[in-house]
N, C-alpha and C. Protein backbone atom coordinates (compact mmCIF):
# COMPACT_ATOMS: atom_id res chain seq x y z
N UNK A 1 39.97 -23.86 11.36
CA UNK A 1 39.57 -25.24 11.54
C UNK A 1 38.13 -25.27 12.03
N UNK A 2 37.22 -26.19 11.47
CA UNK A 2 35.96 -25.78 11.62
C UNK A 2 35.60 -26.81 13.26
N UNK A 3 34.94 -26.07 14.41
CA UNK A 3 34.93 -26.10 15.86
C UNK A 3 34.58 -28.20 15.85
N UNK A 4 34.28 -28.77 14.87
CA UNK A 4 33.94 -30.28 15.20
C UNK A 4 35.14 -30.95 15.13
N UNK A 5 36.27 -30.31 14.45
CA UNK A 5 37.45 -31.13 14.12
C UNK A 5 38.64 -30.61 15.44
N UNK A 6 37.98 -29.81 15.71
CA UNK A 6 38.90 -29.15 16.76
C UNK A 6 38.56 -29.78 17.97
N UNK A 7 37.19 -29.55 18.21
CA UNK A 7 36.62 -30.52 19.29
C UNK A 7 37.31 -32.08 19.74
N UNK A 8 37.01 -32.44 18.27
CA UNK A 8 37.81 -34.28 18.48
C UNK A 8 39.46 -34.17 18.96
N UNK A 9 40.00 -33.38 17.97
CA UNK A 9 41.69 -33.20 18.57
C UNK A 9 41.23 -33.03 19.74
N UNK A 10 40.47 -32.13 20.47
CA UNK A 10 40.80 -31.49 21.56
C UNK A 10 40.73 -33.11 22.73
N UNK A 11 39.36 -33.25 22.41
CA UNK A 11 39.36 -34.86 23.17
C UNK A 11 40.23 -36.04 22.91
N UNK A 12 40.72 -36.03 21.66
CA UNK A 12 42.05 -37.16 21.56
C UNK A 12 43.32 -36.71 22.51
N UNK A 13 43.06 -35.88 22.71
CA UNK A 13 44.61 -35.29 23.91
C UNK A 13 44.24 -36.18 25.37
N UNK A 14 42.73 -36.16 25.26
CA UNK A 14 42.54 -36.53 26.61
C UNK A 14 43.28 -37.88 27.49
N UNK A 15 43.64 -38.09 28.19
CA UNK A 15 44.09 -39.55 29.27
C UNK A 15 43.35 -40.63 28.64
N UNK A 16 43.59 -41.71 29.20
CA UNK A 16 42.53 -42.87 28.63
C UNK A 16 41.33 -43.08 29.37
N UNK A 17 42.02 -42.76 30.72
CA UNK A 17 40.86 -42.86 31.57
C UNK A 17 40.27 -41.89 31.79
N UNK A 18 39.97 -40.77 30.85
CA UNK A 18 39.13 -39.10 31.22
C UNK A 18 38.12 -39.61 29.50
N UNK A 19 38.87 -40.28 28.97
CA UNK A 19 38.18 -40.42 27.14
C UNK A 19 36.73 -41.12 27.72
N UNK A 20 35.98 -39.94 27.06
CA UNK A 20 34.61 -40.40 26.96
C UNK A 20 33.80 -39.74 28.07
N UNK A 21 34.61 -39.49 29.53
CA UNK A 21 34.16 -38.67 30.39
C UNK A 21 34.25 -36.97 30.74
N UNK A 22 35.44 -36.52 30.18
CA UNK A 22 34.86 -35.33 29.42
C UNK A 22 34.61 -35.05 28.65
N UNK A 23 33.85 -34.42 27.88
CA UNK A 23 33.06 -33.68 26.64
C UNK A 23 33.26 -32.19 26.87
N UNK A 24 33.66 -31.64 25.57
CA UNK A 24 33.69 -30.28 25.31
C UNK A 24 32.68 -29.46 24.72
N UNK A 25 31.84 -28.79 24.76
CA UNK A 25 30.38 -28.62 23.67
C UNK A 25 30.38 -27.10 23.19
N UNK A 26 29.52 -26.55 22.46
CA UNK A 26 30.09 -25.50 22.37
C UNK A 26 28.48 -24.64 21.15
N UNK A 27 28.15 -23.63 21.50
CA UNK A 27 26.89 -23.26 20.85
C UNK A 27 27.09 -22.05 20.62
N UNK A 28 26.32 -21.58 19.58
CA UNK A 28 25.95 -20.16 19.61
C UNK A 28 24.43 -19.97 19.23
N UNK A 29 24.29 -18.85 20.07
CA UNK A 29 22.70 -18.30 20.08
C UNK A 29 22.49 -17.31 18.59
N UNK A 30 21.89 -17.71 17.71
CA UNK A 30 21.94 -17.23 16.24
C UNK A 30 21.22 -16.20 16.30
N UNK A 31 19.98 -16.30 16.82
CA UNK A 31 18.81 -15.17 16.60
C UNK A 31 19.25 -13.77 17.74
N UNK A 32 19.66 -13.95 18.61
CA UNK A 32 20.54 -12.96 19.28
C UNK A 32 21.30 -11.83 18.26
N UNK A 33 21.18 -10.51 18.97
CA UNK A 33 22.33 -9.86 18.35
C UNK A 33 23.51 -10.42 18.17
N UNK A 34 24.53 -10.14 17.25
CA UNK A 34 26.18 -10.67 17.36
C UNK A 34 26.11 -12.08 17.83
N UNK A 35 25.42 -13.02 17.56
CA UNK A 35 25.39 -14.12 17.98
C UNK A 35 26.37 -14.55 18.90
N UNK A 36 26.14 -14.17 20.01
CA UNK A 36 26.66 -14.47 21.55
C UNK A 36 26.99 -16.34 21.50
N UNK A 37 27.81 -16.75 22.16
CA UNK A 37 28.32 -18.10 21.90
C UNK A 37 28.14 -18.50 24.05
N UNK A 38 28.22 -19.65 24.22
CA UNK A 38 28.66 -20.58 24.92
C UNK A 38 29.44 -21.95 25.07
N UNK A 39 30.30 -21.94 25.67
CA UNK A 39 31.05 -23.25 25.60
C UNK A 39 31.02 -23.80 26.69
N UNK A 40 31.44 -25.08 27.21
CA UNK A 40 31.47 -25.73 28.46
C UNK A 40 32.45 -27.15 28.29
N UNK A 41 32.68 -27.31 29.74
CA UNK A 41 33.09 -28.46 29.41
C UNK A 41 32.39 -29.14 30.91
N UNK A 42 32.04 -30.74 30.35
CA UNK A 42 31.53 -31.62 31.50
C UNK A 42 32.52 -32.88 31.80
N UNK A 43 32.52 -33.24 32.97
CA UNK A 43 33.10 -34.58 33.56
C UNK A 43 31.85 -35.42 34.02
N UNK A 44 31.50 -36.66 33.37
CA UNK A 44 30.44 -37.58 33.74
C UNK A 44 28.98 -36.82 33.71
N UNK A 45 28.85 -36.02 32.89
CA UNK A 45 27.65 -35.36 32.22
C UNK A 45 27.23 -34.13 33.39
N UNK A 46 28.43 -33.82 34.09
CA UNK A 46 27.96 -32.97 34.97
C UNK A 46 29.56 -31.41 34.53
N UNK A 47 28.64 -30.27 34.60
CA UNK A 47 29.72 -29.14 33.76
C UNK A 47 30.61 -28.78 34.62
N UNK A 48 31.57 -28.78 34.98
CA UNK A 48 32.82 -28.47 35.56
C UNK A 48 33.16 -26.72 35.35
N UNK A 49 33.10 -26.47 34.17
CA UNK A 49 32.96 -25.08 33.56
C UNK A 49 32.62 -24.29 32.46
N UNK A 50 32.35 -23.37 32.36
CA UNK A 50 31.11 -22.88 31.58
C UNK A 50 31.95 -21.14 30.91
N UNK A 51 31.67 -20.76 29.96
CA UNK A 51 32.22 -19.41 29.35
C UNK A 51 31.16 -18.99 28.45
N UNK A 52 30.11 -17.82 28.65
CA UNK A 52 28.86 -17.13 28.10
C UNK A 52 29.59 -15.93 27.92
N UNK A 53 28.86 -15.87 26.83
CA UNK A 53 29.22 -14.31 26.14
C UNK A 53 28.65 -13.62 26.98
N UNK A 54 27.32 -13.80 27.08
CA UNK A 54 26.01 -12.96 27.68
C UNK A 54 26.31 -12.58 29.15
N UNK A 55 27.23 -13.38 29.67
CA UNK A 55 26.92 -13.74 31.56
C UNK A 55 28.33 -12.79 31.31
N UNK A 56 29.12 -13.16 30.83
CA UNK A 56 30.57 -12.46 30.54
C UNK A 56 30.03 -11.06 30.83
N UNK A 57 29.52 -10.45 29.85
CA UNK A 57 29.54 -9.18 29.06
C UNK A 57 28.56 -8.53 29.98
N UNK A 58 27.49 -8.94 30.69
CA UNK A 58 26.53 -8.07 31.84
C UNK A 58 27.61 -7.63 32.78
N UNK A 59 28.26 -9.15 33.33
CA UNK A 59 29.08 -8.90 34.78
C UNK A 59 30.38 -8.05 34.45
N UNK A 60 30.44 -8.38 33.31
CA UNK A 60 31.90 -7.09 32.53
C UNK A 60 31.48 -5.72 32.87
N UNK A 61 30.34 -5.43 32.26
CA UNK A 61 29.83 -4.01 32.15
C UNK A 61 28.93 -3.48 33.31
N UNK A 62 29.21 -4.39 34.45
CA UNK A 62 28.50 -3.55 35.76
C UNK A 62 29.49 -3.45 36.56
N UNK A 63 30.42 -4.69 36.66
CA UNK A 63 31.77 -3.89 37.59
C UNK A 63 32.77 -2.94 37.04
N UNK A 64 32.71 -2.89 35.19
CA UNK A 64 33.61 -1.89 34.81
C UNK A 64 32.68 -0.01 35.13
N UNK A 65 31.27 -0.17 35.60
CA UNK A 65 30.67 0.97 35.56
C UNK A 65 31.09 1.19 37.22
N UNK A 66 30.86 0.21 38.07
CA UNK A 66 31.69 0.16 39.63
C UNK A 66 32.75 1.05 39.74
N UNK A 67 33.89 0.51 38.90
CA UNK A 67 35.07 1.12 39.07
C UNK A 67 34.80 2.35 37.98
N UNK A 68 34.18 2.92 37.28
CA UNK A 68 34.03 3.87 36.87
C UNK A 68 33.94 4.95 37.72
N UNK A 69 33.11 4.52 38.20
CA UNK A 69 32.36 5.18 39.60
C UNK A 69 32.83 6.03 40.32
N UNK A 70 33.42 4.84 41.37
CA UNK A 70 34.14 4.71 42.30
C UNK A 70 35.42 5.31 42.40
N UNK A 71 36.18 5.45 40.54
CA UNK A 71 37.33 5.89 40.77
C UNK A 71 37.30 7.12 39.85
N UNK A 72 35.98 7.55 39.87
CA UNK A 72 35.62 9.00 39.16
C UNK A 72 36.23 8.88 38.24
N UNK A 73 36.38 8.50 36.92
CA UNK A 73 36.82 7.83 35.60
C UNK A 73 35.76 9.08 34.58
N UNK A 74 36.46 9.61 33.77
CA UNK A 74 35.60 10.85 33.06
C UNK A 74 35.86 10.11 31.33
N UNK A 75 34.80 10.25 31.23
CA UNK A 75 34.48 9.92 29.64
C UNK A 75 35.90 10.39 28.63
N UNK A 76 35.93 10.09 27.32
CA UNK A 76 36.79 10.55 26.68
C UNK A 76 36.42 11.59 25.88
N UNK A 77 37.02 13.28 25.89
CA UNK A 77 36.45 14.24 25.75
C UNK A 77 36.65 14.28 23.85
N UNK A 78 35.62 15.06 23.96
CA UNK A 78 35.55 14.90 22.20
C UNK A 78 36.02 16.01 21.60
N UNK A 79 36.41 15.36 20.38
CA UNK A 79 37.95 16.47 19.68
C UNK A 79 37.77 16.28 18.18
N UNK A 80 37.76 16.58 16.93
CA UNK A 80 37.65 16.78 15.78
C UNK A 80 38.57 15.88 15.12
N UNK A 81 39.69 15.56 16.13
CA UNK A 81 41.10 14.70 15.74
C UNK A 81 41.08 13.50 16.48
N UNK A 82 40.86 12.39 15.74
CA UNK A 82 40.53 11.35 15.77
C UNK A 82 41.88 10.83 16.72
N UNK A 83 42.97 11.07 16.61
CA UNK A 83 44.11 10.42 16.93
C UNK A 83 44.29 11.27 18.63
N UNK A 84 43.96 12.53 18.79
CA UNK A 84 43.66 12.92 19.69
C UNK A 84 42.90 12.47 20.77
N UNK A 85 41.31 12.22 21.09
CA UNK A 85 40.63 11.36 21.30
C UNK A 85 41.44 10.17 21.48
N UNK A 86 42.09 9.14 20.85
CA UNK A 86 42.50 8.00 20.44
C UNK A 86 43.82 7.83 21.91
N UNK A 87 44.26 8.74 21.61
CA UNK A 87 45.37 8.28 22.80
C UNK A 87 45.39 9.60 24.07
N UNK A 88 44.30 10.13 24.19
CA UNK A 88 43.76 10.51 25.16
C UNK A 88 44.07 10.20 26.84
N UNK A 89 44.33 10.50 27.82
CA UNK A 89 44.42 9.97 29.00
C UNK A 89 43.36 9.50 29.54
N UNK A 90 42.35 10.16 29.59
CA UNK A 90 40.98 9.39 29.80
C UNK A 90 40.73 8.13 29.54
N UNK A 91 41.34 7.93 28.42
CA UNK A 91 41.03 6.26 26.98
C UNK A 91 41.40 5.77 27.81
N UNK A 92 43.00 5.90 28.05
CA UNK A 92 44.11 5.02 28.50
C UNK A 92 43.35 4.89 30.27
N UNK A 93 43.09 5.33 30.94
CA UNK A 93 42.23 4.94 32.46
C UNK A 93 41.31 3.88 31.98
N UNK A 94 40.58 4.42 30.93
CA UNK A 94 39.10 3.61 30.98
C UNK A 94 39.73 2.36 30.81
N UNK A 95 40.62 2.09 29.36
CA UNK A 95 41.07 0.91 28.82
C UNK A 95 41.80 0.30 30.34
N UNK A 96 42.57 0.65 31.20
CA UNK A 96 43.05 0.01 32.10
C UNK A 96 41.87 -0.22 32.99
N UNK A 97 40.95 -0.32 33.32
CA UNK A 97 39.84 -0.47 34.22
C UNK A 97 39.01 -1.71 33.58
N UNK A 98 39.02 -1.39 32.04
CA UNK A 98 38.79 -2.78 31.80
C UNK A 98 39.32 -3.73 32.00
N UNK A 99 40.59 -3.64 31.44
CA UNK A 99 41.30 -4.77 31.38
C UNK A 99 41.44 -4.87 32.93
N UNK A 100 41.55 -4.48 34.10
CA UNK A 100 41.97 -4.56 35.79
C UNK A 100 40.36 -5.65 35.70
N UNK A 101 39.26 -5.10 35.40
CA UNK A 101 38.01 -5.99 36.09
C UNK A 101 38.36 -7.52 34.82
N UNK A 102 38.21 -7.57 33.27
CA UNK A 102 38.64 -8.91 32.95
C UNK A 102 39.75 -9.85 33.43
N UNK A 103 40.70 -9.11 34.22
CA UNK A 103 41.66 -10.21 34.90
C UNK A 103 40.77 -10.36 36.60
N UNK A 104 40.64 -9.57 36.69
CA UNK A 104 39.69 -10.03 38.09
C UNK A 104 38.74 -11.26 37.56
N UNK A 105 37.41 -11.16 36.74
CA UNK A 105 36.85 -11.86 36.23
C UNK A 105 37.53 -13.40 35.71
N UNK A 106 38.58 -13.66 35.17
CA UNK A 106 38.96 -14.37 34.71
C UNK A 106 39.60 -15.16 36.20
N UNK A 107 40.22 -14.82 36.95
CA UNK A 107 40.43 -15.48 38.24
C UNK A 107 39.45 -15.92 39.16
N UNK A 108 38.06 -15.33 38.64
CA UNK A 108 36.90 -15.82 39.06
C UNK A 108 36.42 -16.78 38.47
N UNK A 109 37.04 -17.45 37.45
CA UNK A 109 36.66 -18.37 36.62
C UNK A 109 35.36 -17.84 35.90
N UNK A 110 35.10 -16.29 35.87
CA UNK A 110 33.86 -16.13 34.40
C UNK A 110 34.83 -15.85 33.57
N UNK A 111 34.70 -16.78 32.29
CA UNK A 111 35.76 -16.57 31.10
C UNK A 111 34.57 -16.06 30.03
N UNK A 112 35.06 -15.41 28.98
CA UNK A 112 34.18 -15.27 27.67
C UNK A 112 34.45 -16.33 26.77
N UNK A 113 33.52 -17.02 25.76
CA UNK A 113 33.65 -18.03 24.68
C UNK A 113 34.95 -17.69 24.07
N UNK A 114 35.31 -16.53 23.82
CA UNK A 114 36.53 -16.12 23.20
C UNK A 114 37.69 -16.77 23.97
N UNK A 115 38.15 -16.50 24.98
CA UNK A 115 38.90 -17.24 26.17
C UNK A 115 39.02 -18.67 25.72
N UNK A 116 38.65 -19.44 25.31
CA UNK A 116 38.22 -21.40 25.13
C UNK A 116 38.26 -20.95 23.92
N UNK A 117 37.76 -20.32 23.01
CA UNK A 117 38.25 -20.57 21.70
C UNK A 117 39.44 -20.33 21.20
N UNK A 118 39.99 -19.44 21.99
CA UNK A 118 41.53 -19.24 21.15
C UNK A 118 42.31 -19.74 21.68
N UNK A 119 41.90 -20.65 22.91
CA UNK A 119 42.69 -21.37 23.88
C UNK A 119 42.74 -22.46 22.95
N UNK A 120 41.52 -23.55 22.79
CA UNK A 120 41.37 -24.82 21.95
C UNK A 120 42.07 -24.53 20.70
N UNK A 121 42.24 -23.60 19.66
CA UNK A 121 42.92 -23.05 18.84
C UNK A 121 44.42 -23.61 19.27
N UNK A 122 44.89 -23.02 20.18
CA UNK A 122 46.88 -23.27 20.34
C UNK A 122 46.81 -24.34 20.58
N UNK A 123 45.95 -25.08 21.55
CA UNK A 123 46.51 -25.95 22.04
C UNK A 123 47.32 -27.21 21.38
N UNK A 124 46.59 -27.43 20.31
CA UNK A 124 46.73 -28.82 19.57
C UNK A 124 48.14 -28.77 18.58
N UNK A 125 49.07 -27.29 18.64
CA UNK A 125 50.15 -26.96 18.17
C UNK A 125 51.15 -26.68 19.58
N UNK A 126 50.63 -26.96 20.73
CA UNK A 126 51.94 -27.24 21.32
C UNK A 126 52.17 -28.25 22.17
N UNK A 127 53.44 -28.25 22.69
CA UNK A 127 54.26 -29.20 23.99
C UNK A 127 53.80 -29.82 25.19
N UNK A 128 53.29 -30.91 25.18
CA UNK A 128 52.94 -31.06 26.90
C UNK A 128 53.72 -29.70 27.92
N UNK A 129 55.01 -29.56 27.55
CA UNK A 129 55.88 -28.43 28.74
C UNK A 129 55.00 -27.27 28.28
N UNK A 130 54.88 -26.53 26.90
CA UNK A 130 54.28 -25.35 26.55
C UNK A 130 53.15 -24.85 27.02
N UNK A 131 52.14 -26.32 27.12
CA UNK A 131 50.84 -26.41 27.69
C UNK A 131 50.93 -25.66 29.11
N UNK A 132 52.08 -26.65 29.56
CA UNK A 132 51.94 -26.58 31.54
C UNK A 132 52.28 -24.73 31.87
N UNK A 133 53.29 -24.64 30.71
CA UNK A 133 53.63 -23.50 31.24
C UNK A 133 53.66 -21.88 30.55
N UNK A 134 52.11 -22.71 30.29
CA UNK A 134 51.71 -21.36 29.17
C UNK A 134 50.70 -20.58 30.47
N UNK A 135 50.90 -18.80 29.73
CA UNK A 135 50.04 -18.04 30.16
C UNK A 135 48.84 -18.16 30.38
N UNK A 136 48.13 -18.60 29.60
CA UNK A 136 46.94 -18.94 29.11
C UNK A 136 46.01 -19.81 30.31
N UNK A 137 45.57 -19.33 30.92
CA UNK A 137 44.74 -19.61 32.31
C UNK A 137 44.08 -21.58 31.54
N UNK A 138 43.29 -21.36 30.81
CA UNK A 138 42.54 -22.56 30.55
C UNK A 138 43.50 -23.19 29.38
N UNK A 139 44.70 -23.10 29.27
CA UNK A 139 45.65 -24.09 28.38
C UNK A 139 46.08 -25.04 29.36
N UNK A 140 46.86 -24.12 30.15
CA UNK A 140 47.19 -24.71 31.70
C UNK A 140 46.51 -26.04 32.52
N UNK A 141 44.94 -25.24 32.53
CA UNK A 141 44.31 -26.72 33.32
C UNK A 141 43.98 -27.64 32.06
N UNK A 142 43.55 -27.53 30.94
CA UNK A 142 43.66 -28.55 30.32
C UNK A 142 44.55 -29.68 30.31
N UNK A 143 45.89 -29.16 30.11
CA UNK A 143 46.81 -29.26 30.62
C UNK A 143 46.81 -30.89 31.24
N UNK A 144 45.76 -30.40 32.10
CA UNK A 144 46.26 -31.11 33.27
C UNK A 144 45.47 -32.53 33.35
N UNK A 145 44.74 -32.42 32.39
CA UNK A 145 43.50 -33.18 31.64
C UNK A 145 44.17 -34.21 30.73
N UNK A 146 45.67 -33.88 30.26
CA UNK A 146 46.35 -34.46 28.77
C UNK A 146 46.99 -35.94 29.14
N UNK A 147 47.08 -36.32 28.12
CA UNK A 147 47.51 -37.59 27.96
C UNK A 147 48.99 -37.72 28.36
N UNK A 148 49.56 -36.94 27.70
CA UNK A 148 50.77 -36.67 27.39
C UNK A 148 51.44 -36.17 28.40
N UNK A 149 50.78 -36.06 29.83
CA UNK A 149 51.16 -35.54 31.35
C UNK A 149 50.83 -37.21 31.98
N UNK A 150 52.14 -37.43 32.22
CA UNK A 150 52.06 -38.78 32.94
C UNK A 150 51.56 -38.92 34.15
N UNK A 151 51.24 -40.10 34.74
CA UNK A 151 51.79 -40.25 36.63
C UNK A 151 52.41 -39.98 36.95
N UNK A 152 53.63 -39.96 36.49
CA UNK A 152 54.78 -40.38 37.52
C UNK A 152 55.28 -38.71 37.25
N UNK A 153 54.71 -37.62 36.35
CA UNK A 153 54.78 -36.14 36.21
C UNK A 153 53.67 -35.50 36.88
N UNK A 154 52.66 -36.35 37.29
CA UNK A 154 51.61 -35.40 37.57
C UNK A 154 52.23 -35.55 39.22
N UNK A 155 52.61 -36.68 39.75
CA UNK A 155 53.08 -36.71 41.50
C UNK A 155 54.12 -35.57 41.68
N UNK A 156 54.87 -35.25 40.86
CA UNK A 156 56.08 -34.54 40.73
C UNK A 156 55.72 -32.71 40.49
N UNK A 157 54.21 -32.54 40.22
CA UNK A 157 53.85 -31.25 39.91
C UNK A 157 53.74 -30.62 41.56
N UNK A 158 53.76 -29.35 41.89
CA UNK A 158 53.94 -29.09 42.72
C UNK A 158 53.26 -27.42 42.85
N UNK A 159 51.58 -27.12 43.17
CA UNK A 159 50.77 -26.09 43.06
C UNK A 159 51.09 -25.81 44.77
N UNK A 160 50.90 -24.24 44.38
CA UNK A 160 50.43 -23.33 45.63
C UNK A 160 48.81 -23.03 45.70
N UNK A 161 48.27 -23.21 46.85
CA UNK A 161 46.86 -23.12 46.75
C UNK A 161 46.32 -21.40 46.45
N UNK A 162 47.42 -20.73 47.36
CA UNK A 162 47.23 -19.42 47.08
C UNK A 162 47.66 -18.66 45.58
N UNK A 163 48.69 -19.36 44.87
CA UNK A 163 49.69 -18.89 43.81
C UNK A 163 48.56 -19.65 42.41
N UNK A 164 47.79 -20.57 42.65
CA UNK A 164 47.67 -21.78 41.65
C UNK A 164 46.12 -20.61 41.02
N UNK A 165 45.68 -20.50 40.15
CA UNK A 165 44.34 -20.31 39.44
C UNK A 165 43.68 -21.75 39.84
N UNK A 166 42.06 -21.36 40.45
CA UNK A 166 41.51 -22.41 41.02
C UNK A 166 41.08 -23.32 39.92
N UNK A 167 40.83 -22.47 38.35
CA UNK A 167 40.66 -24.14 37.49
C UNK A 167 41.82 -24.87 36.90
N UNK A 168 42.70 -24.27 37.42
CA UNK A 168 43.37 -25.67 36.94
C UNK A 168 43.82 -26.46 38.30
N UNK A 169 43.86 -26.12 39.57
CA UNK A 169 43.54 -27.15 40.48
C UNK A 169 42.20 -27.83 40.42
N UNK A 170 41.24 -27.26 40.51
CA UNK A 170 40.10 -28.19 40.03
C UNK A 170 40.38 -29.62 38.56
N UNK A 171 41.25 -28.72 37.66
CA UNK A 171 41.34 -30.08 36.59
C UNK A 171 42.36 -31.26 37.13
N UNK A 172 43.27 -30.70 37.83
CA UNK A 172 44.35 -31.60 38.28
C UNK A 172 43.81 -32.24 39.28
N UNK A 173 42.72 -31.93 39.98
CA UNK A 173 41.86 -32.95 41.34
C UNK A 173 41.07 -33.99 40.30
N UNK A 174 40.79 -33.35 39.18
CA UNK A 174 39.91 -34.52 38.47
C UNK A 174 40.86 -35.89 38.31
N UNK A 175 41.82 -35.10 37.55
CA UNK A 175 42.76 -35.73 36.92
C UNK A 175 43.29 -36.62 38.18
N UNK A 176 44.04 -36.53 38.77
CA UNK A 176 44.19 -37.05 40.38
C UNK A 176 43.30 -38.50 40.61
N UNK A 177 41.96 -37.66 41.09
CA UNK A 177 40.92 -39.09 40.82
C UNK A 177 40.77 -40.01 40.57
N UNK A 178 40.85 -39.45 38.91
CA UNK A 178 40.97 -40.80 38.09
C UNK A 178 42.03 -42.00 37.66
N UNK A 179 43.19 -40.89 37.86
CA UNK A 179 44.34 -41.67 38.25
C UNK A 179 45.07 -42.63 39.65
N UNK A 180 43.82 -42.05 40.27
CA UNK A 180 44.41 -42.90 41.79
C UNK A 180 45.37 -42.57 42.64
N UNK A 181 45.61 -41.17 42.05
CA UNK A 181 46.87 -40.57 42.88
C UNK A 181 45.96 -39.62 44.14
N UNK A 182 46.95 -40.03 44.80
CA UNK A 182 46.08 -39.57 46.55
C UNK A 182 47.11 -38.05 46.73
N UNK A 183 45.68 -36.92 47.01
CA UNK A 183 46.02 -35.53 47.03
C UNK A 183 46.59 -35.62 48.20
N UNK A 184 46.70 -36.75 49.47
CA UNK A 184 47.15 -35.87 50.54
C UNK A 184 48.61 -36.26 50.30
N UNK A 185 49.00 -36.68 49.96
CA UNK A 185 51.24 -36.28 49.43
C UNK A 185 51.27 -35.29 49.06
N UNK A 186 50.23 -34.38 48.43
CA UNK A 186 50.74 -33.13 48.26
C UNK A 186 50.22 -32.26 49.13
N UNK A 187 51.47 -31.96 50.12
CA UNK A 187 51.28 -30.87 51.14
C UNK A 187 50.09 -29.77 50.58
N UNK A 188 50.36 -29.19 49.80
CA UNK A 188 49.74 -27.95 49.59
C UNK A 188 48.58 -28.04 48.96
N UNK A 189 48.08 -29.65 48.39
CA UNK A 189 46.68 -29.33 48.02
C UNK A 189 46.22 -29.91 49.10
N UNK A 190 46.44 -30.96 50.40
CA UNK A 190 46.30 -31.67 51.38
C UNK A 190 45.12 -30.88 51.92
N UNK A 191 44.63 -29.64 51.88
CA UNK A 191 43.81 -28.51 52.21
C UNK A 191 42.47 -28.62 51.43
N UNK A 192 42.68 -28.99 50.36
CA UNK A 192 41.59 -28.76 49.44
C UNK A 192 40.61 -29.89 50.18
């Protein structure tokens, strides 16, 4: 689906009262190698959150060299047999060190363009419930952004400040806002 038609679905999901005040945008840098992308999204022309290839992929590759480091992590030794190499124990450390710093990263709210694109991708094929209670870190707070998540469901939602990923409490405070629903009934965001 080409990213303008996806865009509009994505904003027709929105509340009535969020339509027009968030915007989703979304670029790529052409003349760049691999044309590196950015996406964002704003509330009242101000960005709420942001996903760079570029900002991604530096802060990726200096804390994955950290824990390289740090946890004496040895290259993958070279072998004539491709499949050897391939499932190597070395691989299998490195590959877990990545993936350990992108879930760190991602709870930091630095997402990659990839993250929002394959997110905006599902979304528009599932369930208000599927949404709420999908894996998917930024399906979730969108989520929380949707039309199709009432009042009288959003009073009834019930986050841990410690348990919750901070953007989708951030979308549900928007959301909140604009709806007029007062955070302090809920014990546990009563903090925020």
């Amino acid at each position: 689906m080409q990213w303008s038609k996806t865009k509009s679905l994505l904003e027709s999901f929105l509340s009535d009262k969020l339509q027009g005040r968030i915007k989703i945008y979304a670029t790529v840098y052409r003349k760049f190698h691999d044309s590196p992308s950015r996406v964002w999204i704003s509330f009242d022309n101000k960005e709420i959150i942001s996903a760079s290839d570029i900002i991604y992929e530096k802060k990726h590759e200096e804390l994955y060299r950290k824990i390289k480091k740090e946890e004496n992590l040895k290259d993958i030794p070279f072998n004539e047999n491709w499949h050897v190499m391939f499932n190597s124990p070395e691989r299998q450390e490195l590959l877990t060190a990545s993936d350990n710093v992108e879930k760190w990263m991602i709870n930091q709210n630095i997402f990659n363009s990839y993250h929002f694109y394959r997110s905006f991708m599902k979304y528009s094929s599932l369930t208000i419930d599927e949404a709420l209670n999908s894996e998917i870190i930024i399906i979730r707070a969108y989520a929380m952004l949707d039309r199709r998540l009432g009042k009288r469901r959003i009073k009834k939602l019930n986050f841990s400040i410690e348990d919750t990923h901070p953007l989708i409490l951030d979308f549900y405070k928007i959301r909140c806002d604009v709806e007029g629903i007062s955070l302090i009934n809920h014990e546990t965001l009563s903090k925020l």
